[in-house]
PDB file of N, CA and C in Angstrom:
ATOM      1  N   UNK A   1     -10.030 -10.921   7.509  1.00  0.00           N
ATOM      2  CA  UNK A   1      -9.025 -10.683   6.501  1.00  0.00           C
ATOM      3  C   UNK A   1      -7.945  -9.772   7.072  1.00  0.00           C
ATOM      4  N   UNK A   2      -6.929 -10.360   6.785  1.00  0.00           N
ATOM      5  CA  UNK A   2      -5.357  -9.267   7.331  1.00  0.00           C
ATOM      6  C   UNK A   2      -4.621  -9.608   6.182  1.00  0.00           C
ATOM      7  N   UNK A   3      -4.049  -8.587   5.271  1.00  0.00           N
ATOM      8  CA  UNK A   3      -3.390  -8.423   4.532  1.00  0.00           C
ATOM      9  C   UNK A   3      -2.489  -7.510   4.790  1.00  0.00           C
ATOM     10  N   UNK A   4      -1.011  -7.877   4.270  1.00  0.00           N
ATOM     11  CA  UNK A   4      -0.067  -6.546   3.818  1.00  0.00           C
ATOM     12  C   UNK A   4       0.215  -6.626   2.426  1.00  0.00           C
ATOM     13  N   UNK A   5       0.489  -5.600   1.976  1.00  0.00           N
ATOM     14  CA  UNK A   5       0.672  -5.818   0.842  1.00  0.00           C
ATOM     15  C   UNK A   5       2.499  -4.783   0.771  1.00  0.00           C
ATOM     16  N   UNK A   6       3.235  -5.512   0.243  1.00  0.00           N
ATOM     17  CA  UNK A   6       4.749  -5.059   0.604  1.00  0.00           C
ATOM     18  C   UNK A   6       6.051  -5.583  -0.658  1.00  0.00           C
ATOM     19  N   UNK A   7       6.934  -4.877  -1.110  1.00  0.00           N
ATOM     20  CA  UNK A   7       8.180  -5.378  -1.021  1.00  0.00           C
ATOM     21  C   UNK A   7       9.187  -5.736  -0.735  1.00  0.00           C
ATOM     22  N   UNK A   8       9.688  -7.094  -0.942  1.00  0.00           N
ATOM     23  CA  UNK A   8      10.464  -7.276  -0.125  1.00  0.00           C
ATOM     24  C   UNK A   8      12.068  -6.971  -0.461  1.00  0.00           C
ATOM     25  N   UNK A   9      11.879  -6.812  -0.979  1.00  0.00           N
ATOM     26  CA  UNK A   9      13.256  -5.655  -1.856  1.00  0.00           C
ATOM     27  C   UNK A   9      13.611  -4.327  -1.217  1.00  0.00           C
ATOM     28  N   UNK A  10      12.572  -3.949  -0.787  1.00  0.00           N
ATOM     29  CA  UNK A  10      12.230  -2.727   0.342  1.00  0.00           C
ATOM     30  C   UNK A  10      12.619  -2.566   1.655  1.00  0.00           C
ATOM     31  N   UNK A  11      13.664  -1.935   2.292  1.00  0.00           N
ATOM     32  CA  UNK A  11      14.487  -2.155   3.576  1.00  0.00           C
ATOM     33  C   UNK A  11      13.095  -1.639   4.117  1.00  0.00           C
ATOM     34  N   UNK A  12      12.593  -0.521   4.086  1.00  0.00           N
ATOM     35  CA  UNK A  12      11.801   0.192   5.006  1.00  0.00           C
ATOM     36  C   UNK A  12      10.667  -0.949   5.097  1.00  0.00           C
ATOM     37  N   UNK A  13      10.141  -1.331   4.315  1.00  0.00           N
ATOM     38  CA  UNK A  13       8.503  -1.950   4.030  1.00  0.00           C
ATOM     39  C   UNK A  13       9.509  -3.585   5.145  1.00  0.00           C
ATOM     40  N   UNK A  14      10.355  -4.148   5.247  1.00  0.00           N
ATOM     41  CA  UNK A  14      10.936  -5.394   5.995  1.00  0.00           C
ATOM     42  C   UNK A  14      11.167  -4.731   7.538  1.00  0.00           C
ATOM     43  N   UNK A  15      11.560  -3.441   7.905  1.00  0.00           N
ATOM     44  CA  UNK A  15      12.189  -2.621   9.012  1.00  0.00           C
ATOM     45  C   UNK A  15      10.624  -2.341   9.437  1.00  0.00           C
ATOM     46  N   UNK A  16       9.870  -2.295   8.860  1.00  0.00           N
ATOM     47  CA  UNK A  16       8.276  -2.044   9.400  1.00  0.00           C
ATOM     48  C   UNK A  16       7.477  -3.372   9.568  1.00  0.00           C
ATOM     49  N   UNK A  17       7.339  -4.249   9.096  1.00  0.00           N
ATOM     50  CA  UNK A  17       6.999  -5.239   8.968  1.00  0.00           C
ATOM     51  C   UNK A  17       7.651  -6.316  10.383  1.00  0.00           C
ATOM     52  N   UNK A  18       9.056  -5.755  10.356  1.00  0.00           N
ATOM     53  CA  UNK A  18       9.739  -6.931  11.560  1.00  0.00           C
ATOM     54  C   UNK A  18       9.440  -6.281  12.681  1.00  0.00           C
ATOM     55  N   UNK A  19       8.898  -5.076  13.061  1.00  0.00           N
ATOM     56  CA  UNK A  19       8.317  -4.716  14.088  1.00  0.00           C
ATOM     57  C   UNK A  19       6.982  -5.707  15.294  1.00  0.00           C
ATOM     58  N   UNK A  20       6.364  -6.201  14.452  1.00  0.00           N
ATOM     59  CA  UNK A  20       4.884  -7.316  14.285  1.00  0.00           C
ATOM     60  C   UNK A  20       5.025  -8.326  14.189  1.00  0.00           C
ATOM     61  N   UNK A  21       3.649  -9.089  15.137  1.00  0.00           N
ATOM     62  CA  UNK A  21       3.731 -10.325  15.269  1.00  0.00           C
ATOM     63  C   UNK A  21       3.067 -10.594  13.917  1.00  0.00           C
ATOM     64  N   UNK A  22       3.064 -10.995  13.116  1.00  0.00           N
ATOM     65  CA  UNK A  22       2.679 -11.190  11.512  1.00  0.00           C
ATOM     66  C   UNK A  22       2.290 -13.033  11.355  1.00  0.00           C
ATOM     67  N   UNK A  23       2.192 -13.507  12.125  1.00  0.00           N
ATOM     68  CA  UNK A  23       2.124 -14.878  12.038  1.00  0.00           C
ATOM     69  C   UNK A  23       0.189 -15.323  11.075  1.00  0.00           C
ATOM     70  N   UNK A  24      -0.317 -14.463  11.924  1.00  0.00           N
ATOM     71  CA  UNK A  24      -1.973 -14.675  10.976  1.00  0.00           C
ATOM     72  C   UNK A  24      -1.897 -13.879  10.064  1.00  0.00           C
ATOM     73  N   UNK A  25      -1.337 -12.957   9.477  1.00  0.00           N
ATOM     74  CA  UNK A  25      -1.350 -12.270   8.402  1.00  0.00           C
ATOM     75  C   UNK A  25      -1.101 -12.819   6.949  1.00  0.00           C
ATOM     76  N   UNK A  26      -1.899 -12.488   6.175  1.00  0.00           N
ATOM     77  CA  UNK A  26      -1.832 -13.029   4.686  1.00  0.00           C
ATOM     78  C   UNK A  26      -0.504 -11.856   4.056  1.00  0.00           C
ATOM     79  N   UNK A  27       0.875 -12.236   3.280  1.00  0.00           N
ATOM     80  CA  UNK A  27       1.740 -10.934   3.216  1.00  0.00           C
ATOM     81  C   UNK A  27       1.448 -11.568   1.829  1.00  0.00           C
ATOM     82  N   UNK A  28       2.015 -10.581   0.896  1.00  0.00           N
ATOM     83  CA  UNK A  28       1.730 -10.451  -0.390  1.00  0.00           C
ATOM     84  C   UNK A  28       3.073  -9.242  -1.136  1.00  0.00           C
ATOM     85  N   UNK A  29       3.585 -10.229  -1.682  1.00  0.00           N
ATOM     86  CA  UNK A  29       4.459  -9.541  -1.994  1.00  0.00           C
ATOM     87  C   UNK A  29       4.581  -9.052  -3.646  1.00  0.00           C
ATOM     88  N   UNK A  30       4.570  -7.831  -3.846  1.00  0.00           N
ATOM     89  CA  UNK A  30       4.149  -6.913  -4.744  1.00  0.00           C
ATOM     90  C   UNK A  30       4.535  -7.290  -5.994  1.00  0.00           C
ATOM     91  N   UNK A  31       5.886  -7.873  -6.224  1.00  0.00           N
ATOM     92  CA  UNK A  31       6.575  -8.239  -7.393  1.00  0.00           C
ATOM     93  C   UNK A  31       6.021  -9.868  -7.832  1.00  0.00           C
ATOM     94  N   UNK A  32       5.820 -10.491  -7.163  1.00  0.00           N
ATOM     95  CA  UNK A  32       5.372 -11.996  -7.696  1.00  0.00           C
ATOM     96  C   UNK A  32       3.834 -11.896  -7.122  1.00  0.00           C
ATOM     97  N   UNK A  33       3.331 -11.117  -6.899  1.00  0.00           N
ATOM     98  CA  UNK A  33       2.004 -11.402  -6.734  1.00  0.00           C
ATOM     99  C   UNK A  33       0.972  -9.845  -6.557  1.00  0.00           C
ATOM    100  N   UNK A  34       1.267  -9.570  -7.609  1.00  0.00           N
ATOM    101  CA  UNK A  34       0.809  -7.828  -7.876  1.00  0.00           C
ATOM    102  C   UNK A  34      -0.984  -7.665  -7.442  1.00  0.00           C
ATOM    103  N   UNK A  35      -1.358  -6.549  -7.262  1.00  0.00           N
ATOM    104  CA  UNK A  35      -2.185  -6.269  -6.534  1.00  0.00           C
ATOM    105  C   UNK A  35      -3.357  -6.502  -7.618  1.00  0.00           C
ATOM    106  N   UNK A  36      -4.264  -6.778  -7.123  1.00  0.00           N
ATOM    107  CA  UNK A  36      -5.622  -7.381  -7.923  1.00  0.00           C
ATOM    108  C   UNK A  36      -7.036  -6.527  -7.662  1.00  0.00           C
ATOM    109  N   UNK A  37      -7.541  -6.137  -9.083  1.00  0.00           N
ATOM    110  CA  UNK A  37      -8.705  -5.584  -8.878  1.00  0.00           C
ATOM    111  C   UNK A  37      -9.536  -5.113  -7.543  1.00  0.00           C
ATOM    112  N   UNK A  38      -9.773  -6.726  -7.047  1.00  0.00           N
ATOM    113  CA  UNK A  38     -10.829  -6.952  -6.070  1.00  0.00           C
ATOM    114  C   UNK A  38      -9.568  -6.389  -4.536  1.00  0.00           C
ATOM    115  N   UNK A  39      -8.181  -6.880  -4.683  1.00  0.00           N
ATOM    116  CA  UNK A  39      -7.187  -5.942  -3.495  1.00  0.00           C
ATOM    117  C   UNK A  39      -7.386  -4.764  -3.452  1.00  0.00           C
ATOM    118  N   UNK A  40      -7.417  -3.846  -4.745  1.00  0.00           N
ATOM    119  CA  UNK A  40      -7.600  -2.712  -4.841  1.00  0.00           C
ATOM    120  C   UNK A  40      -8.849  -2.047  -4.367  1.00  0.00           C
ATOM    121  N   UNK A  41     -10.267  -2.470  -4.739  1.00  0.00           N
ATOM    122  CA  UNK A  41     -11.198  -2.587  -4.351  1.00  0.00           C
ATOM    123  C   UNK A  41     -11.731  -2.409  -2.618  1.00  0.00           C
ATOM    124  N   UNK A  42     -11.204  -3.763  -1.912  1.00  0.00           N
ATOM    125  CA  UNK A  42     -11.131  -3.225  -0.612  1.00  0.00           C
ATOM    126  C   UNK A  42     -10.272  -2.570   0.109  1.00  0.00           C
ATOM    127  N   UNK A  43      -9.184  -1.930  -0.813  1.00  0.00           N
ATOM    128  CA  UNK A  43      -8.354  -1.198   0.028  1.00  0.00           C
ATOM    129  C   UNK A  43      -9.308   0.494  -0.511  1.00  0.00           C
ATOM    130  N   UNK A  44      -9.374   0.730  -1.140  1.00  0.00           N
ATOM    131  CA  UNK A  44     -10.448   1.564  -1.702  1.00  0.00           C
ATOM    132  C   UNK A  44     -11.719   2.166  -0.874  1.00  0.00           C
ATOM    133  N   UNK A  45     -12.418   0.858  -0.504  1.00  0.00           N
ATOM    134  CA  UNK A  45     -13.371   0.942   0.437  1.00  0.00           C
ATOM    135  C   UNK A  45     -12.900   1.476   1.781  1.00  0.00           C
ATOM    136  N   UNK A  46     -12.180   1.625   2.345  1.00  0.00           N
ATOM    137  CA  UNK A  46     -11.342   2.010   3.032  1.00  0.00           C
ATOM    138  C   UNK A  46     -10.838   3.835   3.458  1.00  0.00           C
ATOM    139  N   UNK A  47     -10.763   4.169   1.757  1.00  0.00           N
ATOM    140  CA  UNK A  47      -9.637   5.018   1.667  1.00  0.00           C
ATOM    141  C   UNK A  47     -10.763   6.244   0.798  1.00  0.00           C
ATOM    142  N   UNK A  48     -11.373   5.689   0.098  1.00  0.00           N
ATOM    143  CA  UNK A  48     -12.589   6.808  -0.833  1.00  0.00           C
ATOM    144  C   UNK A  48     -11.711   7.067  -1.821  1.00  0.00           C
ATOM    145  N   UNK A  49     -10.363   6.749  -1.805  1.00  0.00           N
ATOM    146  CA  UNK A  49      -9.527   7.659  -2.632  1.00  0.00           C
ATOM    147  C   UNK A  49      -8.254   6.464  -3.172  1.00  0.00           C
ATOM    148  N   UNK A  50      -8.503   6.721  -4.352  1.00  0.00           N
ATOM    149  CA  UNK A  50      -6.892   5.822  -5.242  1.00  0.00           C
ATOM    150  C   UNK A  50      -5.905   7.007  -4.680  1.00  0.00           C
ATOM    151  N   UNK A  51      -6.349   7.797  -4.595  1.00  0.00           N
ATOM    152  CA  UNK A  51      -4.876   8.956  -4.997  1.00  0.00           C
ATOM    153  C   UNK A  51      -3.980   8.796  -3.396  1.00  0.00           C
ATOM    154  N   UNK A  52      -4.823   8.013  -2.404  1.00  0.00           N
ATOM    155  CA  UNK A  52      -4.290   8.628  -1.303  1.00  0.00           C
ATOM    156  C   UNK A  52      -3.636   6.929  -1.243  1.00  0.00           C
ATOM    157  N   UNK A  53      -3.575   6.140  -2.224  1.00  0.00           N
ATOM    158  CA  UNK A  53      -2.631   5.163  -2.350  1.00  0.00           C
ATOM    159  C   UNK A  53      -1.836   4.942  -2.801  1.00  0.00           C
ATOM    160  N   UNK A  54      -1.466   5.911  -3.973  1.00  0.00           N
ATOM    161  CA  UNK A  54      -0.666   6.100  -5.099  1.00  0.00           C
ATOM    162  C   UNK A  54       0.884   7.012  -4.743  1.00  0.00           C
ATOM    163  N   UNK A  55       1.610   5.752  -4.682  1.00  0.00           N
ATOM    164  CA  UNK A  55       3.042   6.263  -4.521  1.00  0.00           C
ATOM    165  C   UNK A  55       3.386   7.629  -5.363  1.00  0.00           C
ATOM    166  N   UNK A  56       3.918   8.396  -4.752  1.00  0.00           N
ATOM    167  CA  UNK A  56       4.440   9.604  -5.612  1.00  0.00           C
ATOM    168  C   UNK A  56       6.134   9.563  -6.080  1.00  0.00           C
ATOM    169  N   UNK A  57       6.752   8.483  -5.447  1.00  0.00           N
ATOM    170  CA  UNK A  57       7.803   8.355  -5.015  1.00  0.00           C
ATOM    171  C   UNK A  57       8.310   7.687  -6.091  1.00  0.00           C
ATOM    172  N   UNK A  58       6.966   6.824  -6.924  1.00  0.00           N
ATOM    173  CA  UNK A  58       7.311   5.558  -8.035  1.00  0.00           C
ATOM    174  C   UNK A  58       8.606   6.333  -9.040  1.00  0.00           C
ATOM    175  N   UNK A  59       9.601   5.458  -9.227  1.00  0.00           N
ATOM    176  CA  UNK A  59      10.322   5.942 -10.430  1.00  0.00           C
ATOM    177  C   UNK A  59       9.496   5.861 -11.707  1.00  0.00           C
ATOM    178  N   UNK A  60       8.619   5.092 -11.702  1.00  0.00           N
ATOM    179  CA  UNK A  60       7.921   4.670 -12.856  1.00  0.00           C
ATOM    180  C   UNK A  60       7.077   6.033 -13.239  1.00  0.00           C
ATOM    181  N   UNK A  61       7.133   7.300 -12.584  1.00  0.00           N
ATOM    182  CA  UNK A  61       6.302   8.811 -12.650  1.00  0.00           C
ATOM    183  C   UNK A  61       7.618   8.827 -13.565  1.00  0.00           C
ATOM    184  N   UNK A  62       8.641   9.386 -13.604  1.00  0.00           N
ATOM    185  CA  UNK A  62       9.624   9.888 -14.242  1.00  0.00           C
ATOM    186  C   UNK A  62       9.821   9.256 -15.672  1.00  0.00           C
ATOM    187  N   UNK A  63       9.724   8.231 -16.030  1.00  0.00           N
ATOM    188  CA  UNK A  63       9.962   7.062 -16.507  1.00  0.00           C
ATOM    189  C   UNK A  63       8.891   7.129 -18.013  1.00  0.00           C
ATOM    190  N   UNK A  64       7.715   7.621 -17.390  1.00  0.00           N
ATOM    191  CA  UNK A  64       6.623   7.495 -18.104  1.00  0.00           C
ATOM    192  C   UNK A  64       6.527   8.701 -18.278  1.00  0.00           C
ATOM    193  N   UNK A  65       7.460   9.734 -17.629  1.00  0.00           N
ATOM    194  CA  UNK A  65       7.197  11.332 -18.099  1.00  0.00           C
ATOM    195  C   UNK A  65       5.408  11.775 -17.949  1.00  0.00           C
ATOM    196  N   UNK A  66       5.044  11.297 -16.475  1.00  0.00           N
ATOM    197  CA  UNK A  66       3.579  11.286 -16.122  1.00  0.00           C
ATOM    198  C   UNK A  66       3.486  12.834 -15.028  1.00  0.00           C
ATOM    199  N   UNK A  67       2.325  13.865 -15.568  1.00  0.00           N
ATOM    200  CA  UNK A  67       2.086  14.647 -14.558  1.00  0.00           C
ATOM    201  C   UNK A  67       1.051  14.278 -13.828  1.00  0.00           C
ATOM    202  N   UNK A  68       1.236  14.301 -12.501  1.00  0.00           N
ATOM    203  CA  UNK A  68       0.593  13.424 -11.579  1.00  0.00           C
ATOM    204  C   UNK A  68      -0.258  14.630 -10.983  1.00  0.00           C
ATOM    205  N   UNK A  69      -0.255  15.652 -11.130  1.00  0.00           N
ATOM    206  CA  UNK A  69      -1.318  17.052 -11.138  1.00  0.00           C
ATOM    207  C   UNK A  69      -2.092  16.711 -11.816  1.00  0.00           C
ATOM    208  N   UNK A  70      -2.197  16.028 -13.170  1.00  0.00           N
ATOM    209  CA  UNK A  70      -3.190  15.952 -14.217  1.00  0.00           C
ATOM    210  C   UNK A  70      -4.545  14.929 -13.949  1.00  0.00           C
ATOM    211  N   UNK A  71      -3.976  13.730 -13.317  1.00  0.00           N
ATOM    212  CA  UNK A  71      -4.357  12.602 -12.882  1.00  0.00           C
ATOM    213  C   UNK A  71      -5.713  12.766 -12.168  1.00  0.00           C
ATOM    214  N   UNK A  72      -6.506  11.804 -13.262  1.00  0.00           N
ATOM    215  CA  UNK A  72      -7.910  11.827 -12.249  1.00  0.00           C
ATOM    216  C   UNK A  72      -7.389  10.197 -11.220  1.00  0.00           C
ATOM    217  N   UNK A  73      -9.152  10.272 -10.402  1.00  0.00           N
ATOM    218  CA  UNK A  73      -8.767   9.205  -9.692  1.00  0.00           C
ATOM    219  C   UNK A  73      -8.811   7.865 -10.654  1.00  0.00           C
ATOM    220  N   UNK A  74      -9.736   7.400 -11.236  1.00  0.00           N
ATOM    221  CA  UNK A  74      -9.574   6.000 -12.524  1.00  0.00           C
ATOM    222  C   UNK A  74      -7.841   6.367 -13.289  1.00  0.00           C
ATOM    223  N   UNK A  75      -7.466   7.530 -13.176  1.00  0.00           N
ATOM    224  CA  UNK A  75      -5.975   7.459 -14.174  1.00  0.00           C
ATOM    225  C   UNK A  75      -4.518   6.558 -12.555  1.00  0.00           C
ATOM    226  N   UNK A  76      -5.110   7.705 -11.534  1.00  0.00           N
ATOM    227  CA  UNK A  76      -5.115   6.517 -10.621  1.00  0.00           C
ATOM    228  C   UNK A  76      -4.910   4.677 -10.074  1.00  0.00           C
ATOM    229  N   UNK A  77      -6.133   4.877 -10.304  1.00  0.00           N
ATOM    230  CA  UNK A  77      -6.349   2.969  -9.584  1.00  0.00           C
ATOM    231  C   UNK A  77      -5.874   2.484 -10.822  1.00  0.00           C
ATOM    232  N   UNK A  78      -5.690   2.979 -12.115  1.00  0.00           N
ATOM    233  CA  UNK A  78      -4.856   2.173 -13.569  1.00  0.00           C
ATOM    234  C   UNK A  78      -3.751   2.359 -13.345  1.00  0.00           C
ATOM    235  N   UNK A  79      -2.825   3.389 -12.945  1.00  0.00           N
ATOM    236  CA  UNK A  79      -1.663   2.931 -13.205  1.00  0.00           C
ATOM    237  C   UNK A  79      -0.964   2.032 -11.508  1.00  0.00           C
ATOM    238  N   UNK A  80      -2.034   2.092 -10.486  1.00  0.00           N
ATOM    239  CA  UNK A  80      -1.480   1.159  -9.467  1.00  0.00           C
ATOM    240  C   UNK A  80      -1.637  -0.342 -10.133  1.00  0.00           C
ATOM    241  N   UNK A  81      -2.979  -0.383 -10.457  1.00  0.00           N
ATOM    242  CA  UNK A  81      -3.032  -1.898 -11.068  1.00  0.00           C
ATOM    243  C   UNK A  81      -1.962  -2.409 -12.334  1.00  0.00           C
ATOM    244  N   UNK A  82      -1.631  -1.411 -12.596  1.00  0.00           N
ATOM    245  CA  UNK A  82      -0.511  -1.375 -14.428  1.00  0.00           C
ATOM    246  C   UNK A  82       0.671  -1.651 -13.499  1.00  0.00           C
ATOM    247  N   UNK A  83       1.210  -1.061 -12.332  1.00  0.00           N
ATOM    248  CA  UNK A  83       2.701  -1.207 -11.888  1.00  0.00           C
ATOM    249  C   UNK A  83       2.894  -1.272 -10.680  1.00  0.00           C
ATOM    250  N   UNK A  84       3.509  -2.527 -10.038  1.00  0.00           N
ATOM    251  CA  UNK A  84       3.799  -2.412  -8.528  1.00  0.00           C
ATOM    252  C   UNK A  84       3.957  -1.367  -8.078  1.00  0.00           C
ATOM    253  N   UNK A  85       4.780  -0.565  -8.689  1.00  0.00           N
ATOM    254  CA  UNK A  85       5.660   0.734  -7.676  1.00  0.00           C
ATOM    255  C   UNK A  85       4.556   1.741  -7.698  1.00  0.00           C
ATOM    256  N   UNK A  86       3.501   2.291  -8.426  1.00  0.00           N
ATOM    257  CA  UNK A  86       2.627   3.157  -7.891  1.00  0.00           C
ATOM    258  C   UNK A  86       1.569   3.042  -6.666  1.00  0.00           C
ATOM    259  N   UNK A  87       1.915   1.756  -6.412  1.00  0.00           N
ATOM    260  CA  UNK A  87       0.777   1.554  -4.651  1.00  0.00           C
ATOM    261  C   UNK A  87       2.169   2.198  -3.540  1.00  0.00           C
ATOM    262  N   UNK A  88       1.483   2.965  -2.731  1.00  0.00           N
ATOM    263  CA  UNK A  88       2.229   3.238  -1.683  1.00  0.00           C
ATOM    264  C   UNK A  88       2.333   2.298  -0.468  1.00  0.00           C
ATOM    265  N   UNK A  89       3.291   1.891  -0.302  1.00  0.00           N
ATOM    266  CA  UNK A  89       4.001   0.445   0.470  1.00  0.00           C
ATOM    267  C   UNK A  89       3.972   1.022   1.695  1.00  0.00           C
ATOM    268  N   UNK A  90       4.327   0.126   2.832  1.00  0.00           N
ATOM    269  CA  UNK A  90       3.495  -1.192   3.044  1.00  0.00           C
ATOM    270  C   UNK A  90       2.060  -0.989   3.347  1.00  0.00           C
ATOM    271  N   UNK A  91       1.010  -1.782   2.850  1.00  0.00           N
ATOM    272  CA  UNK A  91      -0.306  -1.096   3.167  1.00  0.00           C
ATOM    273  C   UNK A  91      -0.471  -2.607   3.744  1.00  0.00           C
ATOM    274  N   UNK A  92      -1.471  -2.315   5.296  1.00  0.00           N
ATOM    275  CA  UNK A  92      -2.052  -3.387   6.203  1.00  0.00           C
ATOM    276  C   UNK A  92      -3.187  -2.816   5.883  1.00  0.00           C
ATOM    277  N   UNK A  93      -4.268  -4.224   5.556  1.00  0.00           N
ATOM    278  CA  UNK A  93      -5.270  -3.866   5.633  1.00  0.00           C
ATOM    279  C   UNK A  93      -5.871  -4.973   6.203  1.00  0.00           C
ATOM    280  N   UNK A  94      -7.248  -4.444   6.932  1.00  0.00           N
ATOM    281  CA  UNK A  94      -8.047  -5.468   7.256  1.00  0.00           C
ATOM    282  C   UNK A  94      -9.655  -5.323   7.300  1.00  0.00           C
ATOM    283  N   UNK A  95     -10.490  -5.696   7.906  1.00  0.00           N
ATOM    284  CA  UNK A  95     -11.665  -6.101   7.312  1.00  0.00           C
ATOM    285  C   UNK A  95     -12.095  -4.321   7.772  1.00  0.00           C
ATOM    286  N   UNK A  96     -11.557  -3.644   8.915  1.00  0.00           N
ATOM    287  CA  UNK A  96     -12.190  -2.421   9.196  1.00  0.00           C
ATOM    288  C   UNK A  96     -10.901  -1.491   9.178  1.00  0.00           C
ATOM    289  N   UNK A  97      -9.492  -1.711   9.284  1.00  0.00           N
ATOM    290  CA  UNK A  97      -9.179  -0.733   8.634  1.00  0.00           C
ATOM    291  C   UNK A  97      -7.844  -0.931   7.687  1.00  0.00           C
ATOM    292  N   UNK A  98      -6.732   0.381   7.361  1.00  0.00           N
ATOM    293  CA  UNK A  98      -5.779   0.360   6.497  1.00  0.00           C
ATOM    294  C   UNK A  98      -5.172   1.307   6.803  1.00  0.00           C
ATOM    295  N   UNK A  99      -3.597   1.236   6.968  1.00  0.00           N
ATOM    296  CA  UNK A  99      -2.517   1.735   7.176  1.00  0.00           C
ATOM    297  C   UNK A  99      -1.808   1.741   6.010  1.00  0.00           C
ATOM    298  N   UNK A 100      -2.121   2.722   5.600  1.00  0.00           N
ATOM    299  CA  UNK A 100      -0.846   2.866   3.954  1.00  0.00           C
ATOM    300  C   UNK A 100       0.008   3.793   4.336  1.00  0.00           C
ATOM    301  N   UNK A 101       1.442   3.066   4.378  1.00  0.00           N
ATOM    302  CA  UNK A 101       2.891   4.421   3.636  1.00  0.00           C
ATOM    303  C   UNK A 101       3.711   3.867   5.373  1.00  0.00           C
ATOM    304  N   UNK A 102       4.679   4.965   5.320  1.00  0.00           N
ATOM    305  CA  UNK A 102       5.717   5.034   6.053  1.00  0.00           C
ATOM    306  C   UNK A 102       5.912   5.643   6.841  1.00  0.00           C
ATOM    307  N   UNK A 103       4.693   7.081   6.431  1.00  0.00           N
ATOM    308  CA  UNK A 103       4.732   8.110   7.534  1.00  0.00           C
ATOM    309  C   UNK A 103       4.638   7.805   8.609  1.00  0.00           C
ATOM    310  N   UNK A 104       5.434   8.764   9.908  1.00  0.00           N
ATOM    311  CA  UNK A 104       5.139   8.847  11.287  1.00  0.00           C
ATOM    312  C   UNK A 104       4.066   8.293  11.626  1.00  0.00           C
ATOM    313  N   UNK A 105       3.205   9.142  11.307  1.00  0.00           N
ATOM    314  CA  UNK A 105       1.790   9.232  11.866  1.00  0.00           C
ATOM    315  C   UNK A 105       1.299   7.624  11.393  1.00  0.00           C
ATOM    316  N   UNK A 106       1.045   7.036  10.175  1.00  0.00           N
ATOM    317  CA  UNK A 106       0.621   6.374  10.413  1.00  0.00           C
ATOM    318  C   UNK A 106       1.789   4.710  11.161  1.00  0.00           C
ATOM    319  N   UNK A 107       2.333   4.661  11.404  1.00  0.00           N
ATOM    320  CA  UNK A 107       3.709   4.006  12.223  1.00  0.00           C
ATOM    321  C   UNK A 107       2.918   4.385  13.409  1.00  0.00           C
ATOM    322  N   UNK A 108       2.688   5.214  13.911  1.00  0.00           N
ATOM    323  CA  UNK A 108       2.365   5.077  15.461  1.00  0.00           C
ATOM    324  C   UNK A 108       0.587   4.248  15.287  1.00  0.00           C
ATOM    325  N   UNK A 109       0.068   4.691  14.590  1.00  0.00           N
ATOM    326  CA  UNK A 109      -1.089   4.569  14.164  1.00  0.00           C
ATOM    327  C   UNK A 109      -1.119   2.699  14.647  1.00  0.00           C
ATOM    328  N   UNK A 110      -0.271   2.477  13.360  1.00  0.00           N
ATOM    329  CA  UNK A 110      -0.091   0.674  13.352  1.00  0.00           C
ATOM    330  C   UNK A 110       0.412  -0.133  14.512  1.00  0.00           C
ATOM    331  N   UNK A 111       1.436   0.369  15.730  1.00  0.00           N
ATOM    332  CA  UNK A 111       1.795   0.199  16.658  1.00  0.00           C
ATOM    333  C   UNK A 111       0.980   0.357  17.442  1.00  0.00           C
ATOM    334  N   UNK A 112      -0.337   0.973  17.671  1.00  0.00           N
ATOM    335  CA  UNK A 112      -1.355   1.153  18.523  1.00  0.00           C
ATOM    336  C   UNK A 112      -2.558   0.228  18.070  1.00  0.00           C
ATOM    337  N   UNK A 113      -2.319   0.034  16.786  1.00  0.00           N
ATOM    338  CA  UNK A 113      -3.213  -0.944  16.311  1.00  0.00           C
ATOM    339  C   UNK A 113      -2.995  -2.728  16.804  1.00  0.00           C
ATOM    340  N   UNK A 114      -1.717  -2.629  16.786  1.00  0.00           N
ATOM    341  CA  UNK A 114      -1.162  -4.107  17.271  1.00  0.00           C
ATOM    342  C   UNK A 114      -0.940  -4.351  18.335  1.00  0.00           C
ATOM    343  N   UNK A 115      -1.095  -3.417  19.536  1.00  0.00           N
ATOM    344  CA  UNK A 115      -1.225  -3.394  21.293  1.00  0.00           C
ATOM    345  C   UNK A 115      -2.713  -3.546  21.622  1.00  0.00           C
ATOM    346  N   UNK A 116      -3.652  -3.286  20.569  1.00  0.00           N
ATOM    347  CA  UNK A 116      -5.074  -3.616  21.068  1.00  0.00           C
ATOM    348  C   UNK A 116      -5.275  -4.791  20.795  1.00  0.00           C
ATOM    349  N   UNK A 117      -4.034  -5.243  19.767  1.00  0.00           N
ATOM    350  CA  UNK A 117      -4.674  -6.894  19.352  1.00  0.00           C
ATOM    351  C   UNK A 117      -4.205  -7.979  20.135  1.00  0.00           C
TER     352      UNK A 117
END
């Protein structure tokens, strides 16, 4: 399994993405094909943590007048599954691991991941 899960509305999540040979990859794009239980699930398995998937960035925090201090992890994995914009983009995942977000660190991370492949 190779998944991304991305928008394509998103300069950064397309500017990261065109980096890679992406040809076997399953892409999934967030707005016509929103993230699903069982997506969530193995990205989860992964991560131990909704929170460390959960966009902070979402306009949809402001929007909903949500304190995200308050937030357990189930308040979490509900509002990623409730709204595209609370998963933190672009997340690669695969059967052993997952690269979520934009940061540096994980960018070099994914670039070292795709020279072993």
């Amino acid at each position: 399994m190779q998944k991304i899960f991305y928008l394509k509305t998103c300069g950064t999540c397309t500017k990261i993405m065109n980096k890679f040979d992406l040809s076997y990859w399953e892409l999934r794009e967030l707005k016509s094909t929103p993230v699903t239980k069982d997506d969530l699930a193995q990205m989860y398995a992964h991560t131990k943590s909704y929170e460390s998937l959960f966009s902070r960035r979402s306009t949809q925090i402001k929007t909903r007048n949500i304190d995200v201090k308050a937030l357990t992890e189930k308040n979490f994995r509900d509002l990623i599954l409730d709204h595209y914009s609370f998963l933190k983009r672009p997340v690669f995942l695969t059967n052993n691991e997952i690269f979520i977000g934009n940061e540096k660190k994980n960018i070099v991370e994914l670039e070292q991941f795709f020279k072993t492949k």
